[in-house]
Protein backbone atom coordinates (compact mmCIF):
# COMPACT_ATOMS: atom_id res chain seq x y z
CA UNK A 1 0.00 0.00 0.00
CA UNK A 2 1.31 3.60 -1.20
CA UNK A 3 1.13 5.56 1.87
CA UNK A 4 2.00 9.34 1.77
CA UNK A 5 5.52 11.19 2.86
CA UNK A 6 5.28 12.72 6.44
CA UNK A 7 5.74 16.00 4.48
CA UNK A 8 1.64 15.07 3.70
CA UNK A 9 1.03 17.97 5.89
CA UNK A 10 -0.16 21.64 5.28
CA UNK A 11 2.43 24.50 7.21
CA UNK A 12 0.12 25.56 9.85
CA UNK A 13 0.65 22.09 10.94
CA UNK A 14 4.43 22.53 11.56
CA UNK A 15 4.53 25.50 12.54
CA UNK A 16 1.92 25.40 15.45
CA UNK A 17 3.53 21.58 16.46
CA UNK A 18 6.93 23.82 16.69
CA UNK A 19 5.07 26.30 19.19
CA UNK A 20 3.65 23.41 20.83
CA UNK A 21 7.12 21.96 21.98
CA UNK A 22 8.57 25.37 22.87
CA UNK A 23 6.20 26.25 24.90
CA UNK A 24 5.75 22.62 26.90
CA UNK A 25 2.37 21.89 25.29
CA UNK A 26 2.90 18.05 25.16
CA UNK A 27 -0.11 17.41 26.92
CA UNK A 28 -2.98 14.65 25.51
CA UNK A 29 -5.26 15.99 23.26
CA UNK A 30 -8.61 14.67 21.57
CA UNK A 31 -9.21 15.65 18.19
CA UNK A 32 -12.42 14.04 16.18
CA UNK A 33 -12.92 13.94 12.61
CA UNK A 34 -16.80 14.73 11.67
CA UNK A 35 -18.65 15.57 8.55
CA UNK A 36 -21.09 18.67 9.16
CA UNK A 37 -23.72 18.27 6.50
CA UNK A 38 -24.53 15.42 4.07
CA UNK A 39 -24.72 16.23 0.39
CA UNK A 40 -28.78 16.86 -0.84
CA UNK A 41 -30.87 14.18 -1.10
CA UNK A 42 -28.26 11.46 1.06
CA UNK A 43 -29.30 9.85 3.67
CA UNK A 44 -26.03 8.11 5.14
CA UNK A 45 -22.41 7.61 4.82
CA UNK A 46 -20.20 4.50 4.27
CA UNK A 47 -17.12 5.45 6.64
CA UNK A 48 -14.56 4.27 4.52
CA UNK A 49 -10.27 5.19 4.37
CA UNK A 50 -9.71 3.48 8.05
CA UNK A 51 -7.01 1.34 7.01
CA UNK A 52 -5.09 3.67 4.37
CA UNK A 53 -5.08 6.22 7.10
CA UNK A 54 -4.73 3.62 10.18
CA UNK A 55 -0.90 2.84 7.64
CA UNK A 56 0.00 6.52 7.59
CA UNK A 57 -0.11 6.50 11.05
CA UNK A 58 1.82 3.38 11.79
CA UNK A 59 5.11 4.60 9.41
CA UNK A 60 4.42 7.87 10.48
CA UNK A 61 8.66 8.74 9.91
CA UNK A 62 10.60 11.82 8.79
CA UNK A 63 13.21 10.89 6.72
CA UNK A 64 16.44 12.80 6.11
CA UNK A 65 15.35 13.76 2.81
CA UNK A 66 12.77 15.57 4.83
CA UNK A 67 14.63 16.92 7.01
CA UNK A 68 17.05 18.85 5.13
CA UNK A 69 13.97 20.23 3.07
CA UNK A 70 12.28 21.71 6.73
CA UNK A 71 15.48 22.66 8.16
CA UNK A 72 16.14 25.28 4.75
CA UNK A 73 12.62 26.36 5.36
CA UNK A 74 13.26 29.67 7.51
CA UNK A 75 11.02 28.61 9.98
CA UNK A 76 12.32 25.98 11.65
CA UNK A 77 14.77 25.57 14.22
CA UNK A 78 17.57 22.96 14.25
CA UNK A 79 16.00 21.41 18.19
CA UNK A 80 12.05 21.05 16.17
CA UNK A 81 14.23 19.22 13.32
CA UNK A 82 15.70 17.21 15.89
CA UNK A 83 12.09 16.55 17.17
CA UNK A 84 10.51 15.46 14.16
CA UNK A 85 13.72 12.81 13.42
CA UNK A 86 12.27 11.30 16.88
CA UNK A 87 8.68 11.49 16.22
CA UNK A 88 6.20 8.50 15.74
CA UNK A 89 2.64 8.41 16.37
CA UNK A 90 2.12 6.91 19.88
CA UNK A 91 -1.76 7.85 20.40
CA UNK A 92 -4.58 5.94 20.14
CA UNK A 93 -7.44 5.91 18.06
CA UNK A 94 -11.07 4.84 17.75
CA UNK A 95 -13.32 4.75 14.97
CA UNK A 96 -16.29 3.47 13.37
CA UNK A 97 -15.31 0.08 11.43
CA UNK A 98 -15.02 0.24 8.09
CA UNK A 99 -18.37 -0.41 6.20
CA UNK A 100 -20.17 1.32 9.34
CA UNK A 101 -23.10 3.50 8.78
CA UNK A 102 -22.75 6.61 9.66
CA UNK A 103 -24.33 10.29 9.66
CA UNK A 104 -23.30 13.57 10.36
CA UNK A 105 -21.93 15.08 13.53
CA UNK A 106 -20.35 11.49 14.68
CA UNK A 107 -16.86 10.81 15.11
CA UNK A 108 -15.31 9.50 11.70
CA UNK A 109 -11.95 8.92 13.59
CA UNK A 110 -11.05 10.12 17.21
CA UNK A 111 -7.27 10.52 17.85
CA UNK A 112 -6.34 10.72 21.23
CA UNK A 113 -2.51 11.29 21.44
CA UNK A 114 0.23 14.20 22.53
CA UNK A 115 -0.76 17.38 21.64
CA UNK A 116 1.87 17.43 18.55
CA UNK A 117 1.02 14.11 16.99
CA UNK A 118 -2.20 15.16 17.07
CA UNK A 119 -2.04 17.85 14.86
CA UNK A 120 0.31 17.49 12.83
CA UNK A 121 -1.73 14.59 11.31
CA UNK A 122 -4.86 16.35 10.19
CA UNK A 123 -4.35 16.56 6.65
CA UNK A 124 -3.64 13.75 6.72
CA UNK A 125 -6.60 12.22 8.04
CA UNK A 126 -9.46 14.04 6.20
CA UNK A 127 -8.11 13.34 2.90
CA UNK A 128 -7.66 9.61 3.72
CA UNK A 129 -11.04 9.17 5.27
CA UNK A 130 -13.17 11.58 3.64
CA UNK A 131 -12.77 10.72 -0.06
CA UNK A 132 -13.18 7.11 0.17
CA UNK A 133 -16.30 7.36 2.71
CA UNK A 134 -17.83 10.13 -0.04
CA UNK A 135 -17.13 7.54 -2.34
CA UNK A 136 -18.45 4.60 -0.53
CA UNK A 137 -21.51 6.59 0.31
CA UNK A 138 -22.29 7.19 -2.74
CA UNK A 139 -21.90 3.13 -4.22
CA UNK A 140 -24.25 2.48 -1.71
CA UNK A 141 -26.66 4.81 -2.94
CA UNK A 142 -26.24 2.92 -6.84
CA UNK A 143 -26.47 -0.39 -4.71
CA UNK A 144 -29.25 0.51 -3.37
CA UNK A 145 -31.02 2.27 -6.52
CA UNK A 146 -30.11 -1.43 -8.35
CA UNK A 147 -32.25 -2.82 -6.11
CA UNK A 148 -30.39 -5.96 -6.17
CA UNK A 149 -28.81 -6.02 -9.42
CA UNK A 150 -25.15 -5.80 -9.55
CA UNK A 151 -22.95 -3.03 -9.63
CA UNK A 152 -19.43 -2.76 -11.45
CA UNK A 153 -17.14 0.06 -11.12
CA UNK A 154 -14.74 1.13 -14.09
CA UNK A 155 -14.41 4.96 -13.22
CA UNK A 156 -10.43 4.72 -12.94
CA UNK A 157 -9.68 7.14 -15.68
CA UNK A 158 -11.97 9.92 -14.78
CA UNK A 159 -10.69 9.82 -11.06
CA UNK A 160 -8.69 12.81 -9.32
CA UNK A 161 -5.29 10.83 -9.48
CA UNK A 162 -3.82 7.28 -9.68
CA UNK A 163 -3.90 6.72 -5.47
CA UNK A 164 -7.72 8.35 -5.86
CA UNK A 165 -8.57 5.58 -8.56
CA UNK A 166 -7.46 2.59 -6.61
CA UNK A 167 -8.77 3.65 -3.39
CA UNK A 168 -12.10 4.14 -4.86
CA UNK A 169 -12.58 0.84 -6.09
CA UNK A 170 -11.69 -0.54 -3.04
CA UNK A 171 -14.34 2.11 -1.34
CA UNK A 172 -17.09 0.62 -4.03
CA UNK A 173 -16.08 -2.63 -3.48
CA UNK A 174 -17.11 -1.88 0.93
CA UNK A 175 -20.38 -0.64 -0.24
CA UNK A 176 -21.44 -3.22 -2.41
CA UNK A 177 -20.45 -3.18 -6.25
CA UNK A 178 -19.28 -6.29 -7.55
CA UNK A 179 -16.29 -5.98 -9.26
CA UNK A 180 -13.68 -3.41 -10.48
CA UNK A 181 -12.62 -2.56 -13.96
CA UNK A 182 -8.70 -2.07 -12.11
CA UNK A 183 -6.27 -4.64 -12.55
CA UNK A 184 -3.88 -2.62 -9.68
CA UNK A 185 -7.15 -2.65 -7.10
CA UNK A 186 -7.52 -6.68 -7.72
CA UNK A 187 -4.06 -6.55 -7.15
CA UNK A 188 -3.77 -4.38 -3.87
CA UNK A 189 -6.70 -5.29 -2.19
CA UNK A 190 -8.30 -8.58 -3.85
CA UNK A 191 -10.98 -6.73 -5.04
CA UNK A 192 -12.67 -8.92 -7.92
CA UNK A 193 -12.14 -7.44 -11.78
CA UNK A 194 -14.05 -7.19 -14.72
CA UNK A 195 -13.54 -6.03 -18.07
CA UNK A 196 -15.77 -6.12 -21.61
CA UNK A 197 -14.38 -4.28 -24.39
CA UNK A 198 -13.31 -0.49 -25.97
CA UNK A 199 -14.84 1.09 -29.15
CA UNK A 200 -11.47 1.03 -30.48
CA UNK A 201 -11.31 -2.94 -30.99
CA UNK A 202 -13.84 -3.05 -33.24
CA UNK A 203 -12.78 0.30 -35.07
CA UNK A 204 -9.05 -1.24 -35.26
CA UNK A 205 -10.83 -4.53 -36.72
CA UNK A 206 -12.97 -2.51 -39.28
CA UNK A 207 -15.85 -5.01 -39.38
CA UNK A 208 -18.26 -5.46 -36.24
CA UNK A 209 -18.93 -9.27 -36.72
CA UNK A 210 -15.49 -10.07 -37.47
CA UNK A 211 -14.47 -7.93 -33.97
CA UNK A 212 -16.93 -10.12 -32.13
CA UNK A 213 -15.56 -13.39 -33.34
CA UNK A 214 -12.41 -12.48 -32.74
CA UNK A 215 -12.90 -11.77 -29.02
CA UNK A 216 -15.19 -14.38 -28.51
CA UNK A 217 -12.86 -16.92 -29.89
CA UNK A 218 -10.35 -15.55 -27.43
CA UNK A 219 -12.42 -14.97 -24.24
CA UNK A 220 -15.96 -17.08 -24.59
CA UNK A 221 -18.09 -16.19 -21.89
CA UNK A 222 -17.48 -12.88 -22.68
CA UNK A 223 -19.55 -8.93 -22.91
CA UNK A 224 -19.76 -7.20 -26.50
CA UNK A 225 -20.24 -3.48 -26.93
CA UNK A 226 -22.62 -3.17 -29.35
CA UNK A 227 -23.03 0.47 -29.79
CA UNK A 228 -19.78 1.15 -31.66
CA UNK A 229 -21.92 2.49 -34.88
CA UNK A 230 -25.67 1.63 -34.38
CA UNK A 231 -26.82 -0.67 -31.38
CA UNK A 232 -29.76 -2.74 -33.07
CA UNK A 233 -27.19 -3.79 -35.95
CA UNK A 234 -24.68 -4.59 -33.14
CA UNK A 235 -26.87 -6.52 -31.34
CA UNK A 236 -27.30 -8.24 -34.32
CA UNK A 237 -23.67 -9.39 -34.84
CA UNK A 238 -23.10 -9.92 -31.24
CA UNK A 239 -26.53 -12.85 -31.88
CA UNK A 240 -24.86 -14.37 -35.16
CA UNK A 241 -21.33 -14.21 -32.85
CA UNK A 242 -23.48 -16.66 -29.73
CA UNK A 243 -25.13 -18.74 -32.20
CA UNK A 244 -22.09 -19.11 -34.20
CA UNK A 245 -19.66 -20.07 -31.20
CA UNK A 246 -22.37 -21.62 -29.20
CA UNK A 247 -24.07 -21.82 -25.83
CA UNK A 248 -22.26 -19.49 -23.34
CA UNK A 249 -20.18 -17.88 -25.94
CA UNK A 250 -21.43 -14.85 -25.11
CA UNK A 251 -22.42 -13.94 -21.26
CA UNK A 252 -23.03 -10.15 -21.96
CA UNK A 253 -23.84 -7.40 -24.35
CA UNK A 254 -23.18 -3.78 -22.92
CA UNK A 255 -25.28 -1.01 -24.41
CA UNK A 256 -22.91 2.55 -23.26
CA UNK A 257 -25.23 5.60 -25.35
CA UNK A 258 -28.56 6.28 -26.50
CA UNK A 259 -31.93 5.96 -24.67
CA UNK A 260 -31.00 3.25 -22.70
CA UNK A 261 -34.48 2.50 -21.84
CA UNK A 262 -35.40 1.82 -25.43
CA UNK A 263 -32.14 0.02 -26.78
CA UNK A 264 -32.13 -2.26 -23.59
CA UNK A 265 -35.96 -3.39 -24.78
CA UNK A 266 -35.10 -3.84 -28.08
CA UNK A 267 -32.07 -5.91 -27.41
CA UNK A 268 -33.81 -7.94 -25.35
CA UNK A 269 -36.41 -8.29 -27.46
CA UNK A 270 -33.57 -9.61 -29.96
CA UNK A 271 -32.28 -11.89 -28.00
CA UNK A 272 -35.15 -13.71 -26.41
CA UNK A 273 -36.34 -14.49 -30.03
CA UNK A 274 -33.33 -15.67 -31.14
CA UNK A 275 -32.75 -17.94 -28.33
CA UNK A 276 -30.20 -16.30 -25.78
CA UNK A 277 -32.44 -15.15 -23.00
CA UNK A 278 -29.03 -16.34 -20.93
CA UNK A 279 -26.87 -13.58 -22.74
CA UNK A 280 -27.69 -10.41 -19.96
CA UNK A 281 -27.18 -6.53 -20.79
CA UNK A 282 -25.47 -4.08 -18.84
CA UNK A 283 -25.87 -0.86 -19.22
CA UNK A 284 -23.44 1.98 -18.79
CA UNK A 285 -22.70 5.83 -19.28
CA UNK A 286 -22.18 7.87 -17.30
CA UNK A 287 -24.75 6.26 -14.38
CA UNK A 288 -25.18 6.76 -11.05
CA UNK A 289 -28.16 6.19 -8.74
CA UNK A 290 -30.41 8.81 -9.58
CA UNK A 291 -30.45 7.26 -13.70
CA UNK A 292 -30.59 3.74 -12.56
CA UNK A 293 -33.43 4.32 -10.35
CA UNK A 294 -34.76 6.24 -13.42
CA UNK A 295 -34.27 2.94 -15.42
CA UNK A 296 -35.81 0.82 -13.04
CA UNK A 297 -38.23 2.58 -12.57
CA UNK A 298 -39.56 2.02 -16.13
CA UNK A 299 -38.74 -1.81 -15.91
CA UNK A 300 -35.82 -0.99 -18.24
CA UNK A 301 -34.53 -5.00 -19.08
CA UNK A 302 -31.20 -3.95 -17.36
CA UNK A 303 -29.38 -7.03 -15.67
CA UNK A 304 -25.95 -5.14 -14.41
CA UNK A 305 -24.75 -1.51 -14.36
CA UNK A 306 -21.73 -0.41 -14.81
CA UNK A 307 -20.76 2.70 -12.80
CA UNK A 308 -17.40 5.05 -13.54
CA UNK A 309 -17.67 8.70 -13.75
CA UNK A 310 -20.39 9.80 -11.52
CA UNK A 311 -19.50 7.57 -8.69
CA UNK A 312 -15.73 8.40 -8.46
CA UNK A 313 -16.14 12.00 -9.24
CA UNK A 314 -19.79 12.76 -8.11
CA UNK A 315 -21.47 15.49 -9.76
CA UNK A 316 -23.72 16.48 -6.50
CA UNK A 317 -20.95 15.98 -4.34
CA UNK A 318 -17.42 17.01 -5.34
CA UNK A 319 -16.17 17.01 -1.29
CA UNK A 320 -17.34 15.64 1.55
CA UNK A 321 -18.17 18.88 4.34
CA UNK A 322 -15.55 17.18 6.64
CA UNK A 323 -13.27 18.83 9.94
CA UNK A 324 -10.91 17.92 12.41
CA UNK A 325 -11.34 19.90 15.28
CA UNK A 326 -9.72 19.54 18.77
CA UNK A 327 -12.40 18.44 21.28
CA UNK A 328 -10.22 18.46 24.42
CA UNK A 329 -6.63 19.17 25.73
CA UNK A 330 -5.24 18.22 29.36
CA UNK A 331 -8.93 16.86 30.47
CA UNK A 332 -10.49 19.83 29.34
CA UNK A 333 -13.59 20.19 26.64
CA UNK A 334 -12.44 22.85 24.28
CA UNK A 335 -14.36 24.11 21.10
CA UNK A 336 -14.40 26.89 18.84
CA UNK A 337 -17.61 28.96 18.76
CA UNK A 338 -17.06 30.18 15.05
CA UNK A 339 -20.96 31.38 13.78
CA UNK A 340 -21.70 28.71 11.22
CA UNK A 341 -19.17 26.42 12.61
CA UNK A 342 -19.43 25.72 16.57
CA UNK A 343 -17.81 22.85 17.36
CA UNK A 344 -19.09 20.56 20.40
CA UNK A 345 -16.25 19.96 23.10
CA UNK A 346 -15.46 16.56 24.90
CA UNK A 347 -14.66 12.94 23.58
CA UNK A 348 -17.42 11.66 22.61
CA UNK A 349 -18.72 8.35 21.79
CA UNK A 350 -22.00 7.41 19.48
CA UNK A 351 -24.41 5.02 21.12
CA UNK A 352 -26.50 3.51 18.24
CA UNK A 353 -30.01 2.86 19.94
CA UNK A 354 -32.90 0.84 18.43
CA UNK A 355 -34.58 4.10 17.00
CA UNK A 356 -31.78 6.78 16.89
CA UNK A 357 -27.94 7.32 17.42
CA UNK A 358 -26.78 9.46 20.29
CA UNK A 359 -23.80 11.24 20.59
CA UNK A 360 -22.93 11.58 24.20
CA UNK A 361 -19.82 12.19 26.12
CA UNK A 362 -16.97 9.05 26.08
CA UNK A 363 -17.46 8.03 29.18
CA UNK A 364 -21.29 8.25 30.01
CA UNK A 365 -23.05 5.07 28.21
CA UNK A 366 -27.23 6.04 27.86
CA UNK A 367 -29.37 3.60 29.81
CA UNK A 368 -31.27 0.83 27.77
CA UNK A 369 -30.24 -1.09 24.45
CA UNK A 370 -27.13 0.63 23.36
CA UNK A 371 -24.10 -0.44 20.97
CA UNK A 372 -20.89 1.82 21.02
CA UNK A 373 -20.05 2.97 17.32
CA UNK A 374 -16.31 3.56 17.88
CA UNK A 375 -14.15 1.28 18.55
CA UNK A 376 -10.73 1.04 19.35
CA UNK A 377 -8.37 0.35 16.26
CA UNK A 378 -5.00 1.63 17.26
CA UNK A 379 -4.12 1.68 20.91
CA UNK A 380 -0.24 3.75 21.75
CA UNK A 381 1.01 3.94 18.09
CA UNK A 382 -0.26 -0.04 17.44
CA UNK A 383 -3.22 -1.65 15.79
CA UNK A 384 -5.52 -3.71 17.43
CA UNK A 385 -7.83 -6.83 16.14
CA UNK A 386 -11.06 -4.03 15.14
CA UNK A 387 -7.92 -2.26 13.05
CA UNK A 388 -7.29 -5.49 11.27
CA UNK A 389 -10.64 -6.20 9.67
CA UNK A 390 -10.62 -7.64 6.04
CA UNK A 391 -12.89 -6.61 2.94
CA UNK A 392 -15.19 -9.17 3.77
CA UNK A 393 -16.11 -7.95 7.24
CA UNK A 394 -16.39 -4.54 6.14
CA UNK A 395 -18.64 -5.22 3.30
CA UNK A 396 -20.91 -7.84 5.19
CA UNK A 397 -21.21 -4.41 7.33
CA UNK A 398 -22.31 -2.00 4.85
CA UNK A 399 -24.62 -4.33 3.43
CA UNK A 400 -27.05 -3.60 6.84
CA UNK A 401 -28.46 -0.95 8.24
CA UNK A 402 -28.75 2.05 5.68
CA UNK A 403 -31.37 3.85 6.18
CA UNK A 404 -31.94 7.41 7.50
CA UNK A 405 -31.78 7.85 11.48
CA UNK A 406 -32.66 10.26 13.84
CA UNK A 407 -29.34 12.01 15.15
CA UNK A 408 -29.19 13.46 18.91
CA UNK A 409 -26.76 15.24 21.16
CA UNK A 410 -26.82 14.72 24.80
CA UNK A 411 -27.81 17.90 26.66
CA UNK A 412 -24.24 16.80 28.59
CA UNK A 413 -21.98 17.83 25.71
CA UNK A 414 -23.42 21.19 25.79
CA UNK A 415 -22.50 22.03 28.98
């Protein structure tokens, strides 16, 4: 796993962690990771990133190379330099597991470590939690919207960045899809891959039929993209390619433009009469879950979507409204009173109840029914067993529980 530099940090970071030391501020501190405000029209999020960001913290190291960068920086002092050559992350932290549902306000991760470590680490965390959970969140939504069709993800080449494309597949993969058009995330992760076809194939071949042989003979079982010039035609030569080659020749046909409504019906209409009603259609361009709901929702003959653009880059939600704010310092609550951005002091800890969630101070459990949200997945600079989990846990996880719930505050915190 590619984990960033320890230079992954923004100035302020430094600068204040340099204070910090000079002044004796070494003191725990509690800083929580929360997302404000869900995007319109969500309901939930997928927390998703634990492990990527869980591996920052673990080789958390400043390496020479780093070092002699800082120390020609004119802010720095040669005794913070020495500093950072000793630092590693020694805190703890507690989180919900990956694949958790979760809404806004609640912890996403809780660090609870000397004042320094602390902060220097924020960057860090938001970007490695908040883009895959954003990401998760919304797979879940096209999971959902499929309404138990699957869900593949080939959105690689439209994401922000190589380390942005991997993680998302792995993020999709949490919240239900599939497969993975990525090769590197089957790789990294185990992730299961998929892959039909490119315009180009049949444009380098120069006939469509021919095109379709060709792979066919090569991969049977295989999906044909029929739309490369006109989809009825296509489906056409993708039924003389099954019936030529056989029973299970063909597993797929993937219709990627037009009214997908329409050319789904007529290609099914195609092939049910000629025979393959075991040859399925997946449908793709540019989907996400507000046009497959729109397909369902007019029986569209649609057996798999395939997902890219819109899910790793969505178009209602280009950022997650995420912060990591200190909560307390030395045993004290602290939080900032900023109008439009008050922050809520103390640790805190979500108790999921039977008909809401309730986010109360750490150490004060509500009475009744109540299961603890975070958990502890790093404990003085180490992982623990809830740190460890494996895809397969975390997507059994996301596969309960999403619906929209009823978020309170004890009156406690406010105090």
């Amino acid at each position: 796993m590619n984990t960033p530099s320890a230079l992954f940090v923004d100035l302020y970071e430094l600068t204040m962690a340099q204070l910090y030391y000079e002044r004796g501020m070494t003191r725990e501190a509690v800083f929580e990771l929360t997302v404000r405000e869900l995007p319109e029209q969500w309901d939930y999020l997928i927390a998703s990133g634990l492990d990527r960001a869980l591996s920052f913290l673990e080789q958390l190291r400043f390496s020479e190379d780093d070092l002699e960068f800082l120390g020609s920086l004119p802010q720095f002092s040669q005794a913070f330099i020495d500093q950072l050559r000793r630092l590693r992350f020694t805190g703890d932290v507690w989180a919900p597991p990956e694949g958790a549902i979760a809404y806004p306000d609640e912890p996403l991760v809780q660090v609870i470590a000397p004042l320094a470590e602390a902060q220097i680490i924020e960057t860090a965390m938001i970007n490695q939690i908040a883009f895959p959970t954003l990401v998760a969140s919304k797979a879940a939504r096209a999971v959902d919207a499929a309404a138990g069709r699957p869900v593949i993800e080939f959105g690689g080449r439209r994401a922000h960045g190589a380390e942005a494309a991997i993680e998302a597949s792995r993020a999709t993969y949490i919240a239900g899809f599939e497969a993975t058009s990525s090769v590197e995330a089957g790789r990294r992760f185990g992730v299961p891959i998929t892959g039909t076809m490119a315009h180009s194939f049949v444009l380098a071949e120069g006939d469509e039929a021919e095109a379709f042989d060709a792979f066919v003979s090569r991969y049977p079982g295989t999906t044909l993209l029929v739309d490369t010039y006109d989809t009825q035609p296509g489906v056409a030569n993708a039924v003389r390619t099954a019936r030529r080659f056989g029973p299970g020749s063909v597993g797929a046909i993937r219709i990627d433009s037009g009214d997908l409504r329409t050319e789904a019906w007529q290609a099914r209409v195609m092939l049910d009469t000629a025979g393959l009603s075991d040859v399925r259609i997946v449908a793709s361009g540019g989907l996400d879950e507000y046009q497959i709901a729109d397909l369902l929702s007019v029986n569209a003959p649609i057996d798999i979507f395939a997902c890219g653009t819109s899910i790793v880059a969505p178009p209602d939600a280009a950022t997650l409204d995420s912060a990591y704010k200190m909560v307390e310092y030395d045993g004290r609550p602290v939080a900032k009173r900023s109008p439009g951005k008050p922050g809520i002091g103390h640790r805190k800890q979500v108790w999921r109840l039977p008909e809401h969630d309730l986010i109360a101070r750490f150490d004060e459990p509500p009475l009744g029914e109540a299961e603890p949200l975070l958990q502890q997945v790093m404990a003085a600079g180490q992982r623990t067993a809830a740190g460890s989990e494996s895809l397969t846990q975390m997507r059994a996880r996301a596969a309960v529980g999403r619906v929209p719930r009823r978020v309170e505050t004890d009156p406690s915190l406010l105090r």
